[in-house]
Protein backbone atom coordinates (compact mmCIF):
# COMPACT_ATOMS: atom_id res chain seq x y z
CA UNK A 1 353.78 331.64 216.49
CA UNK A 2 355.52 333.34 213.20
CA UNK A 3 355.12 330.97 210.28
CA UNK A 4 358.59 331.41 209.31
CA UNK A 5 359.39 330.69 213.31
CA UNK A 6 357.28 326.71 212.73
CA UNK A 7 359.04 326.45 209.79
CA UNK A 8 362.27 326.69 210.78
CA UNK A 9 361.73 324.44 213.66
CA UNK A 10 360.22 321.89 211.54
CA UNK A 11 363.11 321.93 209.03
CA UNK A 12 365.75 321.58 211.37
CA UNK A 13 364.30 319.25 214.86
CA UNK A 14 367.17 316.81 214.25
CA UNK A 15 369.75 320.18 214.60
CA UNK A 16 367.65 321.54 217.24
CA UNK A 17 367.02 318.32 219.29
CA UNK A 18 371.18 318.18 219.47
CA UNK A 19 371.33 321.29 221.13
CA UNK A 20 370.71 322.92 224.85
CA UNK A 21 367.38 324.46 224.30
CA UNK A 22 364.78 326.85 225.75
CA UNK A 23 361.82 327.77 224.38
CA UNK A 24 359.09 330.53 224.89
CA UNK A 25 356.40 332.56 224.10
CA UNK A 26 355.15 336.14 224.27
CA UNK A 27 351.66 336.64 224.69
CA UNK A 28 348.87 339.10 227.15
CA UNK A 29 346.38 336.28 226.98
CA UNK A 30 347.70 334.43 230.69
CA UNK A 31 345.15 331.54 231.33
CA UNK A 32 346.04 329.85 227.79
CA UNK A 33 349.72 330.08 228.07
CA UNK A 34 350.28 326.71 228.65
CA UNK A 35 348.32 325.81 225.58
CA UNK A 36 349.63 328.15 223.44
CA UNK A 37 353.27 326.88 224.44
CA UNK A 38 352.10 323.33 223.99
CA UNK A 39 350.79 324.51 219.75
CA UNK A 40 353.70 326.92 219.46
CA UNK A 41 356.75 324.12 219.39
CA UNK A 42 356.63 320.47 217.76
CA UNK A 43 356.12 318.03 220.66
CA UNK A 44 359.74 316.70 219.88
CA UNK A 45 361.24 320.19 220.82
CA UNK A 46 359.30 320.50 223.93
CA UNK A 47 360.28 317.04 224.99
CA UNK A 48 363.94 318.08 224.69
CA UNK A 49 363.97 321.84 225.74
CA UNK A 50 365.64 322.31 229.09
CA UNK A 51 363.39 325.53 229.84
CA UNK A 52 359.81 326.21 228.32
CA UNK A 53 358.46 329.33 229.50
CA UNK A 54 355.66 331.44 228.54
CA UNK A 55 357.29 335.32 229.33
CA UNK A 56 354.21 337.30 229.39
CA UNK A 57 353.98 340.68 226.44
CA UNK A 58 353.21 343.60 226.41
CA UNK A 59 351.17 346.25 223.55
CA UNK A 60 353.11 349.41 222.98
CA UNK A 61 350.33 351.73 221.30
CA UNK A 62 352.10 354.08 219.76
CA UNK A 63 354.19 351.83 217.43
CA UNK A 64 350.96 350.18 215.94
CA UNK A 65 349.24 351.47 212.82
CA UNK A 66 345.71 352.42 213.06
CA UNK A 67 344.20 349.20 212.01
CA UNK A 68 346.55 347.31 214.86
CA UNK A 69 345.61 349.78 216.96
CA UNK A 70 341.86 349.05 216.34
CA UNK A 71 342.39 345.47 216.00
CA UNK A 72 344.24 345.41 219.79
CA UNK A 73 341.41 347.56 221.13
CA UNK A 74 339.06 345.74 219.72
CA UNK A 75 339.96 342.05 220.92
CA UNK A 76 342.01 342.77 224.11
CA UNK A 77 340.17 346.18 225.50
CA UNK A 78 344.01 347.68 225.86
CA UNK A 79 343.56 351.56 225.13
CA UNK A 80 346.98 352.43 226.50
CA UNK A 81 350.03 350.62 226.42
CA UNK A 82 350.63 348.30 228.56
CA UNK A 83 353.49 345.78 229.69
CA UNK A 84 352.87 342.63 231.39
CA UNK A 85 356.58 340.90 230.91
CA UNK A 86 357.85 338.62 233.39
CA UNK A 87 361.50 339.16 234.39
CA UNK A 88 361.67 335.84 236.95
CA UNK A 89 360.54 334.13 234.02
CA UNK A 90 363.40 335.39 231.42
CA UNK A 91 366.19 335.04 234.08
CA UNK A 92 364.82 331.39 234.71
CA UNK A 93 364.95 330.79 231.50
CA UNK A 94 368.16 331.66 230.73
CA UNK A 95 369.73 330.08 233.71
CA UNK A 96 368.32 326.92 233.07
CA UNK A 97 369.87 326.93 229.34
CA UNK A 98 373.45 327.45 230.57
């Protein structure tokens, strides 16, 4: 997760934990989405969220740089772009935080 996305968290749990909440993550990497939700949030948060889903991603090639591009290609094998989002999980997600 963003730095600046922890930190915020961190800063302001008691705020956060008064609030209807759902959390997710983006991410192409499917058999450790449930760990990478479980680092991404402070336990407290995930206790309290109403929805925790992890939303899939996707890598759109031609909006990286060259040394994203060979970074991507590098680690995931993606040559083209590719989008592996999951609707179901969005529209769950924001039905169960109304």
């Amino acid at each position: 997760m963003q730095k600046k996305v922890k930190e915020f968290c961190n800063a302001n749990i008691e705020k956060l934990t008064e609030k209807r909440l759902g959390l997710f993550i983006c991410g192409m990497n499917e058999p450790a989405f449930e760990e990478e939700l479980k680092n991404a949030f402070p336990e407290k948060l995930l206790e309290h969220a109403s929805s925790k889903k992890a939303v899939g991603g996707e890598f759109v090639i031609d909006k990286l740089n060259f040394f994203e591009k060979l970074i991507v290609k590098k680690v995931s094998g993606v040559k083209e772009s590719v989008s592996k989002l999951d609707f179901d999980k969005i529209r769950q997600l924001v039905s169960e935080t109304e």
